[in-house]
PDB file of N, CA and C in Angstrom:
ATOM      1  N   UNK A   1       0.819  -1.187   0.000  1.00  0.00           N
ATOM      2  CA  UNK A   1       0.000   0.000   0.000  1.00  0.00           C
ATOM      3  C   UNK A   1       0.863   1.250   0.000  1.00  0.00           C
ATOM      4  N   UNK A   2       0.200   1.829  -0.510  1.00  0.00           N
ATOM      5  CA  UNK A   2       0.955   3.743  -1.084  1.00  0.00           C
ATOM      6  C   UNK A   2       0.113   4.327   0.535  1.00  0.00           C
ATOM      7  N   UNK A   3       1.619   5.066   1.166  1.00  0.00           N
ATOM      8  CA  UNK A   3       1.051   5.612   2.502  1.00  0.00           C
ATOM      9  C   UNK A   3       0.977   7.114   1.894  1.00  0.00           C
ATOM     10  N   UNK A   4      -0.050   7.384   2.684  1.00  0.00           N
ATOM     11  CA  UNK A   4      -0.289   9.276   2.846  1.00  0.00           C
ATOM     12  C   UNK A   4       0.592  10.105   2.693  1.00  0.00           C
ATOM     13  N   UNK A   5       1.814   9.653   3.122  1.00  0.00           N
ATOM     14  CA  UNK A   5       3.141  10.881   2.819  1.00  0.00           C
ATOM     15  C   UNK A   5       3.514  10.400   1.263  1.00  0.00           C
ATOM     16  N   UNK A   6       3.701   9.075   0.961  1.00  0.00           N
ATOM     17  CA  UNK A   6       3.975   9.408  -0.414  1.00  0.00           C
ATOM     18  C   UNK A   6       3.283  10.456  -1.436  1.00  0.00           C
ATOM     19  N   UNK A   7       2.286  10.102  -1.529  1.00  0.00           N
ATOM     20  CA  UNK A   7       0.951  11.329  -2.002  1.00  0.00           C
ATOM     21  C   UNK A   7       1.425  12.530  -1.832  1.00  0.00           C
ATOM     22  N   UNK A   8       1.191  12.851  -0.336  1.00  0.00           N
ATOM     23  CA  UNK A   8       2.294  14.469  -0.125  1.00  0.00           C
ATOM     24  C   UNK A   8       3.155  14.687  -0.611  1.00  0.00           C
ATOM     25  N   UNK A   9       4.367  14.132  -0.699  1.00  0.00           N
ATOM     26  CA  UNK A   9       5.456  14.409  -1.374  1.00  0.00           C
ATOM     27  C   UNK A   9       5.226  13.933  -2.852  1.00  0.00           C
ATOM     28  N   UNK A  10       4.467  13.603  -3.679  1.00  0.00           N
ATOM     29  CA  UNK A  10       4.143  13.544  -5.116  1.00  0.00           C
ATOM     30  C   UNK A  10       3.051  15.056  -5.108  1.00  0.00           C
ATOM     31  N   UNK A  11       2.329  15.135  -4.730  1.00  0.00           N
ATOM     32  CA  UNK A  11       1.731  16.404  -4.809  1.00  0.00           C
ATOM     33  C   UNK A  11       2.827  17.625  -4.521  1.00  0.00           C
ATOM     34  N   UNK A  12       3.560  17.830  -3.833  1.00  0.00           N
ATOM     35  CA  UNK A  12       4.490  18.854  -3.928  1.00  0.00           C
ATOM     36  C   UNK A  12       5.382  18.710  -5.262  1.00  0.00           C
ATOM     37  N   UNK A  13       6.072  17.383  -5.518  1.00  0.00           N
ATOM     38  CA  UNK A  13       6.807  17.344  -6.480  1.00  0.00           C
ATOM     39  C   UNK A  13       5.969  18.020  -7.830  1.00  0.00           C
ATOM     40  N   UNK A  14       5.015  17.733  -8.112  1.00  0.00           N
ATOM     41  CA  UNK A  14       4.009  17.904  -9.212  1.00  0.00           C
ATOM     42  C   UNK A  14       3.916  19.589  -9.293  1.00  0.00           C
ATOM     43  N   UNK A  15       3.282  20.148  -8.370  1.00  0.00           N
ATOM     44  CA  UNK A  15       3.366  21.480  -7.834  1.00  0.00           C
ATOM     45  C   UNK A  15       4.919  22.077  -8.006  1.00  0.00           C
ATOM     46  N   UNK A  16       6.204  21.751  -7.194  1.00  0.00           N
ATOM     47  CA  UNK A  16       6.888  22.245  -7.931  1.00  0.00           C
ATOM     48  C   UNK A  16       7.326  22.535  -9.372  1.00  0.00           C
ATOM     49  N   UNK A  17       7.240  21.616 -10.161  1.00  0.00           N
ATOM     50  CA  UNK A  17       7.236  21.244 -11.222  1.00  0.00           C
ATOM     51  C   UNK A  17       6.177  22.368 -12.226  1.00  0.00           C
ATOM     52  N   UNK A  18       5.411  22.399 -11.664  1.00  0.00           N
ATOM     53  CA  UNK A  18       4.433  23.054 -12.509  1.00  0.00           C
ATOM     54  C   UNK A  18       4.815  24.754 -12.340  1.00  0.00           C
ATOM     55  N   UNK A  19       5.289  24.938 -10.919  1.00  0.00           N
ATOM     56  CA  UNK A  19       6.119  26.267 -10.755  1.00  0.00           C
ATOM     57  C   UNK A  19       7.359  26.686 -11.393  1.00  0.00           C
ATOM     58  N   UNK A  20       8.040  25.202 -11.749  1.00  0.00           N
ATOM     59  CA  UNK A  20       9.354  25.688 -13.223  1.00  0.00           C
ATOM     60  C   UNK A  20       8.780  26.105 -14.009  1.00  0.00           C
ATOM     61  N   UNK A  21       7.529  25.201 -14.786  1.00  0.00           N
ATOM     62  CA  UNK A  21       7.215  25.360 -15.924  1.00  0.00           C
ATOM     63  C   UNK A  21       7.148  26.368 -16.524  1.00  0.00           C
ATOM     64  N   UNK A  22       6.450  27.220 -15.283  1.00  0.00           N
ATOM     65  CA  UNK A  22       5.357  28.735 -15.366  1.00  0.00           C
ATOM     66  C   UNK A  22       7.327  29.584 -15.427  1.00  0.00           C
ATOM     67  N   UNK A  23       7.829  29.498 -14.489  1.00  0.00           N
ATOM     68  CA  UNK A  23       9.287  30.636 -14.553  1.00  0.00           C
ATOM     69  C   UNK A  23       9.722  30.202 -16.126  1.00  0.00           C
ATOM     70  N   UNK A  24      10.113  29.105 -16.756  1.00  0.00           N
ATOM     71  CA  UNK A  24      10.850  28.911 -17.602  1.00  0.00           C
ATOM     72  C   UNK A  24       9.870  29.720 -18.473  1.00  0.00           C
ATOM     73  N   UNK A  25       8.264  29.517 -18.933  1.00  0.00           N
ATOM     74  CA  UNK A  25       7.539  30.282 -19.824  1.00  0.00           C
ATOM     75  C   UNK A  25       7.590  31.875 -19.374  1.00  0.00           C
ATOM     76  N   UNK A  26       7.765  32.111 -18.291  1.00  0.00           N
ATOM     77  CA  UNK A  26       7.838  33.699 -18.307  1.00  0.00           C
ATOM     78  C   UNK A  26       9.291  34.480 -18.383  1.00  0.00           C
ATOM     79  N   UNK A  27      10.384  33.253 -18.361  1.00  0.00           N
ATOM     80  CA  UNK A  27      11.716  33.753 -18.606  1.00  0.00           C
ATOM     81  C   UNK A  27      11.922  34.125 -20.133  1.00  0.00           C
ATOM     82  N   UNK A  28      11.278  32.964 -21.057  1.00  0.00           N
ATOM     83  CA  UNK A  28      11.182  33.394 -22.178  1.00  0.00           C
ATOM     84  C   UNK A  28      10.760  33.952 -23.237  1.00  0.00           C
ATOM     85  N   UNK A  29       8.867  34.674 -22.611  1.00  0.00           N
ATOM     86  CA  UNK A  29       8.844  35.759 -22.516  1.00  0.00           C
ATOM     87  C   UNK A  29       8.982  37.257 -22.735  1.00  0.00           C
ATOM     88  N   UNK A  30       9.640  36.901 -21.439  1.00  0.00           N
ATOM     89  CA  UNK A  30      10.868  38.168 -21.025  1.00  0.00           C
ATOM     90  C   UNK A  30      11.900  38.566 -22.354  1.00  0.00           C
ATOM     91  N   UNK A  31      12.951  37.501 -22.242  1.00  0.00           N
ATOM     92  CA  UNK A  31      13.250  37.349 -23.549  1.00  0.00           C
ATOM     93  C   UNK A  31      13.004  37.964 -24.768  1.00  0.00           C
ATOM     94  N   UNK A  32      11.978  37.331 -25.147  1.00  0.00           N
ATOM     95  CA  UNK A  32      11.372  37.886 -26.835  1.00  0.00           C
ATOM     96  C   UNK A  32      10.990  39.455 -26.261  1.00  0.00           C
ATOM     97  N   UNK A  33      10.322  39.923 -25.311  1.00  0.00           N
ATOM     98  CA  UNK A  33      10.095  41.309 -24.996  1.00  0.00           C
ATOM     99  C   UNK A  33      11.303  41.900 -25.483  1.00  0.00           C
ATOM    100  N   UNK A  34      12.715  41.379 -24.511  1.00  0.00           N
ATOM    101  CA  UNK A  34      14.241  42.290 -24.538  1.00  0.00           C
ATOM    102  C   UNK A  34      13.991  42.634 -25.752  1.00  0.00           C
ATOM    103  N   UNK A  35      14.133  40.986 -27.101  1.00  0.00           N
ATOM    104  CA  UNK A  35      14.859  41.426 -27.980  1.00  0.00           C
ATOM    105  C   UNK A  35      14.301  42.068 -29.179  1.00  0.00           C
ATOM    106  N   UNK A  36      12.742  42.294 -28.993  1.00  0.00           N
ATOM    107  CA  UNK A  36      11.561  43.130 -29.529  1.00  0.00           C
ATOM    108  C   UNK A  36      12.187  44.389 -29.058  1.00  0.00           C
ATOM    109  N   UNK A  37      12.034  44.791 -28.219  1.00  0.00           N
ATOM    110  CA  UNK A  37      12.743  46.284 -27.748  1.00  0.00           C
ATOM    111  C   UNK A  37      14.217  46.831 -28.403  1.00  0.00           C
ATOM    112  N   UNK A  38      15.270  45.796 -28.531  1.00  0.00           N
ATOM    113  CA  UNK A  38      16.257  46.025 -28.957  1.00  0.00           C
ATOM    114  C   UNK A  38      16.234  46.345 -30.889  1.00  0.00           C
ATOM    115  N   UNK A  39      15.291  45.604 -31.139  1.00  0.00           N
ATOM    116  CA  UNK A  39      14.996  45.458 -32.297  1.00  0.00           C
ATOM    117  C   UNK A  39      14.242  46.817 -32.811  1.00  0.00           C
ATOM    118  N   UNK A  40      13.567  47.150 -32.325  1.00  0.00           N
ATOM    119  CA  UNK A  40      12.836  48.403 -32.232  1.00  0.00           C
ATOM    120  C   UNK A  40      13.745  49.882 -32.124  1.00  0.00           C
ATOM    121  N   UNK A  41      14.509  49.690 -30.692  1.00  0.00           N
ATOM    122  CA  UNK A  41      15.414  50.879 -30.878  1.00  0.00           C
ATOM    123  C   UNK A  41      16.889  50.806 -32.153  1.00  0.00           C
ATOM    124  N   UNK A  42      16.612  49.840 -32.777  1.00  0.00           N
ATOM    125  CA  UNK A  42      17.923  49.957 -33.603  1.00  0.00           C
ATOM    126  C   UNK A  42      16.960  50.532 -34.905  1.00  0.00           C
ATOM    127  N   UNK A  43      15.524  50.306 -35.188  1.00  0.00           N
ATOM    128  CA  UNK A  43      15.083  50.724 -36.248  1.00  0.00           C
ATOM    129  C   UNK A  43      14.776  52.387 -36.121  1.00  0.00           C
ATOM    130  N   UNK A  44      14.603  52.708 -35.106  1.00  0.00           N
ATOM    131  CA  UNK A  44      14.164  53.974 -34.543  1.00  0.00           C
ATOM    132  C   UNK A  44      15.559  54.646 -34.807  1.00  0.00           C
ATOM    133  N   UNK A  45      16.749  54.078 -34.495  1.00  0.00           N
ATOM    134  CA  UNK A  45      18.077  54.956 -34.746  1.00  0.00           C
ATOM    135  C   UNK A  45      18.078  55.031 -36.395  1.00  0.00           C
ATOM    136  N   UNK A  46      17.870  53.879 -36.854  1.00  0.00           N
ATOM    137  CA  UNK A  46      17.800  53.899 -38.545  1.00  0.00           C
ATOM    138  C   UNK A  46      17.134  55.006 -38.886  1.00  0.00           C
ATOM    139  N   UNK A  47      15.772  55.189 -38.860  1.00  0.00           N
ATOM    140  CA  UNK A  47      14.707  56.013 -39.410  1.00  0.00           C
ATOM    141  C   UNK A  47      15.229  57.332 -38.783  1.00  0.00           C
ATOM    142  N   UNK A  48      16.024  57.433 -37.638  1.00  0.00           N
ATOM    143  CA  UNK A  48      16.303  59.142 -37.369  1.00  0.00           C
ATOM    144  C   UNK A  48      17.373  59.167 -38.136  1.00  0.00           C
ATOM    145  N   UNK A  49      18.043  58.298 -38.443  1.00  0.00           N
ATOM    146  CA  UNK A  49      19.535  58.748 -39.437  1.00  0.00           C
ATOM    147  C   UNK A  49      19.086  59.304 -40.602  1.00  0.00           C
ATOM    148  N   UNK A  50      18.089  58.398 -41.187  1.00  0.00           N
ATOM    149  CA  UNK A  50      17.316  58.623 -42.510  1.00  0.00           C
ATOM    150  C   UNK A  50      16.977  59.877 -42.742  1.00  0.00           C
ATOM    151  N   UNK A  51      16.054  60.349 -41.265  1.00  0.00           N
ATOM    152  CA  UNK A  51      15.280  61.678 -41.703  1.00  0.00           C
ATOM    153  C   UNK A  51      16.659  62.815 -41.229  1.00  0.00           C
ATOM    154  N   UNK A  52      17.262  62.344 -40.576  1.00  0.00           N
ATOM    155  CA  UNK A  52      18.714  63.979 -40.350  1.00  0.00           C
ATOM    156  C   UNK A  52      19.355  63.677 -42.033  1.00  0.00           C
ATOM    157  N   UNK A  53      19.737  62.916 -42.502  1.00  0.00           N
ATOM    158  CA  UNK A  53      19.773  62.562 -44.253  1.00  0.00           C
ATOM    159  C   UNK A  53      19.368  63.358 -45.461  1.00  0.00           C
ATOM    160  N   UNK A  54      18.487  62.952 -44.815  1.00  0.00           N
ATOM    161  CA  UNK A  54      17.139  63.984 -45.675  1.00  0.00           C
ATOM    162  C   UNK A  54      17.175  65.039 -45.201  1.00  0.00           C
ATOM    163  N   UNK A  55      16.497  65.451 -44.212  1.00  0.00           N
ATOM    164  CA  UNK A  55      17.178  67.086 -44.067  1.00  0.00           C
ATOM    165  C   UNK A  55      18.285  67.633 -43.928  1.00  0.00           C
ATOM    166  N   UNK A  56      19.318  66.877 -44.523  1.00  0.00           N
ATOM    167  CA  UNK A  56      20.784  67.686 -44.783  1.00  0.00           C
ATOM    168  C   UNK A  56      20.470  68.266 -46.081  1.00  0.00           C
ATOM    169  N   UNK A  57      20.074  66.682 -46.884  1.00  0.00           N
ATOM    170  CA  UNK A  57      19.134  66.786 -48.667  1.00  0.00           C
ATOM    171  C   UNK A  57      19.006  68.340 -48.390  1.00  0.00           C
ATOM    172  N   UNK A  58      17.789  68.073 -48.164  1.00  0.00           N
ATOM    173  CA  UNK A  58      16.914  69.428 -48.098  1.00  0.00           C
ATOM    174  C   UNK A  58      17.198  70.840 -47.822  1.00  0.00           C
ATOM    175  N   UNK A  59      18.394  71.296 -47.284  1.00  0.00           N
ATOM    176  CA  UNK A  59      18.840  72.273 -46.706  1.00  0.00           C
ATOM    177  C   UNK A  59      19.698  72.509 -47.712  1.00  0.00           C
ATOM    178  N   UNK A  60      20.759  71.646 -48.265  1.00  0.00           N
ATOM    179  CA  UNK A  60      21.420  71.839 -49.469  1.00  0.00           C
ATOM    180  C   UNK A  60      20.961  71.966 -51.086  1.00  0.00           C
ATOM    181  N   UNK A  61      19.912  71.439 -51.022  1.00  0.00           N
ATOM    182  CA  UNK A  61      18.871  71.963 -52.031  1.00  0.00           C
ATOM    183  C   UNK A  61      17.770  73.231 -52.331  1.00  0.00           C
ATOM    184  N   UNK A  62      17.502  73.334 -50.943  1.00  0.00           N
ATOM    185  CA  UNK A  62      17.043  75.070 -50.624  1.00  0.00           C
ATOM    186  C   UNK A  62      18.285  76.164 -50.640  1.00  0.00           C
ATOM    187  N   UNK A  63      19.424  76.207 -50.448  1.00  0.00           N
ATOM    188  CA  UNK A  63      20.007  77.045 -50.854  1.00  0.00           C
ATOM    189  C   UNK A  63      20.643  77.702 -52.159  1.00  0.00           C
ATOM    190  N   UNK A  64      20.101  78.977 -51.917  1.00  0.00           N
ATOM    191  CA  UNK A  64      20.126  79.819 -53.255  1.00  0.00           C
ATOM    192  C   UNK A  64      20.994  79.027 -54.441  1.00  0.00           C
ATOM    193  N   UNK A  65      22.223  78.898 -53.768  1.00  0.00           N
ATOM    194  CA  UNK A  65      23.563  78.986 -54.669  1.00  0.00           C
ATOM    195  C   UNK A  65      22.876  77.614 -55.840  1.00  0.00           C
ATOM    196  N   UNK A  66      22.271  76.654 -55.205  1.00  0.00           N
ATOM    197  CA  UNK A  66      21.825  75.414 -55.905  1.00  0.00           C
ATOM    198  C   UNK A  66      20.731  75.608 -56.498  1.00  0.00           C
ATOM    199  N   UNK A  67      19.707  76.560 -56.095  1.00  0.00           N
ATOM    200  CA  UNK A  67      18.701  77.034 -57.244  1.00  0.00           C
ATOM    201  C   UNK A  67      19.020  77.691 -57.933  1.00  0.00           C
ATOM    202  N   UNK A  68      20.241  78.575 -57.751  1.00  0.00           N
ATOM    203  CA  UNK A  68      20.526  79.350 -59.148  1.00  0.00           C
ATOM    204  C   UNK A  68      21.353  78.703 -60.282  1.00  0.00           C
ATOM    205  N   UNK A  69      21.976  77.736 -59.694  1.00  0.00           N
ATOM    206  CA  UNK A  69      22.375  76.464 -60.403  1.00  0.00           C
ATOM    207  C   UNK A  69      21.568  75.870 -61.495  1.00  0.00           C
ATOM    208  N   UNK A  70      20.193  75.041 -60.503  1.00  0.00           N
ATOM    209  CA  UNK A  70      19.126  74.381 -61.588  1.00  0.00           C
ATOM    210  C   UNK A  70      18.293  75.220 -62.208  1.00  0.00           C
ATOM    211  N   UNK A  71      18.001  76.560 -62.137  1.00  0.00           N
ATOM    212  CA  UNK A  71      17.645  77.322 -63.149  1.00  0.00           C
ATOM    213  C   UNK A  71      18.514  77.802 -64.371  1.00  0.00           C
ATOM    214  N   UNK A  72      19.737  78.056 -63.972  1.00  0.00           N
ATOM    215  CA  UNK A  72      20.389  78.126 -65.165  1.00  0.00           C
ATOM    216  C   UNK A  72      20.236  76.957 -65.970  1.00  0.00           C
ATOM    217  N   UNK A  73      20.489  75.488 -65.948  1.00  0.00           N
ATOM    218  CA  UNK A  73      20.078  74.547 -66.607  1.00  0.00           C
ATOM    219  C   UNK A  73      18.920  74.697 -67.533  1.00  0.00           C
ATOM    220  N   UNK A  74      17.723  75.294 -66.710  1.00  0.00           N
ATOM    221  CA  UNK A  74      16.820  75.353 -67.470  1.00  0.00           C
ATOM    222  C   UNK A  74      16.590  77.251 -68.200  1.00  0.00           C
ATOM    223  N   UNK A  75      17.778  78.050 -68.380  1.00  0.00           N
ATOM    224  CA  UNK A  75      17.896  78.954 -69.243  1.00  0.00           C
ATOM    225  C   UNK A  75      17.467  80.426 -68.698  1.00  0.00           C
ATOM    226  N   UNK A  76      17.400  80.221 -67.256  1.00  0.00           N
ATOM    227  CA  UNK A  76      16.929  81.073 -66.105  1.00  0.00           C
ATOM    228  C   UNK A  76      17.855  81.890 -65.307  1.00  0.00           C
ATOM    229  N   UNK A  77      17.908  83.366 -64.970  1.00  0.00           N
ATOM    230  CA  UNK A  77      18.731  83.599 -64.306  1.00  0.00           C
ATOM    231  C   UNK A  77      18.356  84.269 -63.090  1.00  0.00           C
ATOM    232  N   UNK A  78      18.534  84.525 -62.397  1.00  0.00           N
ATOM    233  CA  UNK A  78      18.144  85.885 -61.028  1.00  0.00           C
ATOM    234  C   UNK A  78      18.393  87.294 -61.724  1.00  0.00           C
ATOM    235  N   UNK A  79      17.627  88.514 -61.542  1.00  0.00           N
ATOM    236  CA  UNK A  79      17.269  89.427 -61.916  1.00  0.00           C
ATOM    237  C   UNK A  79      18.374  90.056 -61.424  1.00  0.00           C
ATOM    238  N   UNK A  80      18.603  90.996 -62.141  1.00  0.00           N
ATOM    239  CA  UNK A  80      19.890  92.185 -61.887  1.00  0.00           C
ATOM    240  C   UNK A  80      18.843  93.345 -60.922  1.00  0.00           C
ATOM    241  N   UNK A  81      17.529  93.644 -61.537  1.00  0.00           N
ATOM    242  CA  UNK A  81      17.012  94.482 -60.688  1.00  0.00           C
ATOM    243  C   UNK A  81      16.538  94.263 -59.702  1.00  0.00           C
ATOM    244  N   UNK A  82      16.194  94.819 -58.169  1.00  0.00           N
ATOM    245  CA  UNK A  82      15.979  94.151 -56.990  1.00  0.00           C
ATOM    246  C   UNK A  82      14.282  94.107 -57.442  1.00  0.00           C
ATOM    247  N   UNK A  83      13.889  93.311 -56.362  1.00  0.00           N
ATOM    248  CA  UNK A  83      11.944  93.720 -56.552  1.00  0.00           C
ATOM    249  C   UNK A  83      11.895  95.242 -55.761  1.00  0.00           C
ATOM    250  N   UNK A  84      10.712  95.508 -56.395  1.00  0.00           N
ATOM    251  CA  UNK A  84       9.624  96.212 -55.138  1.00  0.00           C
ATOM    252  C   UNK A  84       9.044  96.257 -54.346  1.00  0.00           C
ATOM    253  N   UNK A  85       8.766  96.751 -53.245  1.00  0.00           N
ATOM    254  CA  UNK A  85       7.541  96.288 -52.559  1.00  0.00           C
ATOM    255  C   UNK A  85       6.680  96.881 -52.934  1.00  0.00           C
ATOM    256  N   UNK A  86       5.249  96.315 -52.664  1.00  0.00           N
ATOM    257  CA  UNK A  86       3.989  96.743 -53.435  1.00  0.00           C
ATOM    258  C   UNK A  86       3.347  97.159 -52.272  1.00  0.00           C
ATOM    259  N   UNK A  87       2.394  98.502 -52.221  1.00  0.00           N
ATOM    260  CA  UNK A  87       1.958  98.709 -50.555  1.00  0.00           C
ATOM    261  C   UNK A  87       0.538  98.562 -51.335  1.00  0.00           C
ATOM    262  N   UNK A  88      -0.141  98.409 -50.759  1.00  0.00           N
ATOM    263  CA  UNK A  88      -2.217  98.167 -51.000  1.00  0.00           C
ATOM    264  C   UNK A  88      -2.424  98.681 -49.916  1.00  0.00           C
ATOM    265  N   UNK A  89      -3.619  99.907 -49.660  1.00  0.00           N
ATOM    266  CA  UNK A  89      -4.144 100.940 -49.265  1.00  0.00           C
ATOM    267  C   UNK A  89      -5.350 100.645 -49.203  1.00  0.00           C
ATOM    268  N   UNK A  90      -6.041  99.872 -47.611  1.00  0.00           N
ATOM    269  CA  UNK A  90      -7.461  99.564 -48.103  1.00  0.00           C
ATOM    270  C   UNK A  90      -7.996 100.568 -48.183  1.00  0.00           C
ATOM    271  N   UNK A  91      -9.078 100.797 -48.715  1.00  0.00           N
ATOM    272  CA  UNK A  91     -10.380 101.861 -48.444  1.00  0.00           C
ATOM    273  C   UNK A  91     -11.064 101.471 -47.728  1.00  0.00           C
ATOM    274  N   UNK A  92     -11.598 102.775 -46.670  1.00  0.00           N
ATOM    275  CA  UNK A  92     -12.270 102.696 -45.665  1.00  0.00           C
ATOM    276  C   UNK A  92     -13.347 103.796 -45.756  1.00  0.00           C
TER     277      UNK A  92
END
């Protein structure tokens, strides 16, 4: 015959057991969280490199010296005379 303490001590064993199970599933987890996060901030450094990139682009393409560049290409120059300003006088 199987005495009463065996039982006890199979019910704890079982119970422990079932308490690895649960740490080992939440260790790994954990885990995939880290390397989701890591994964994430390396794309986030990508996409800010990209856009400081691009707005270097952009800053070197807005300046004069490079539009007066691609207009000459297309047979264009900047005016020798300055503008005017135009004043408008509502009526009241």
């Amino acid at each position: 015959m199987v005495s009463d303490d065996s039982f006890k001590n199979w019910r704890f064993i079982i119970f422990i057991s079932v308490l690895a199970i649960i740490m080992i599933a939440s260790s790994h987890s954990a885990d995939k969280k880290v390397y989701e996060i890591v994964r994430l901030k390396n794309e986030v450094k990508e996409m800010r490199s990209a856009f400081v990139d691009g707005r270097s682009k952009l800053m070197r393409l807005k300046m004069e010296s490079a539009v007066i560049r691609k207009m000459k290409e297309k047979g264009l120059s900047p005016s020798v005379i300055p503008p005017k300003k135009i004043k408008v006088k509502s009526r009241k």
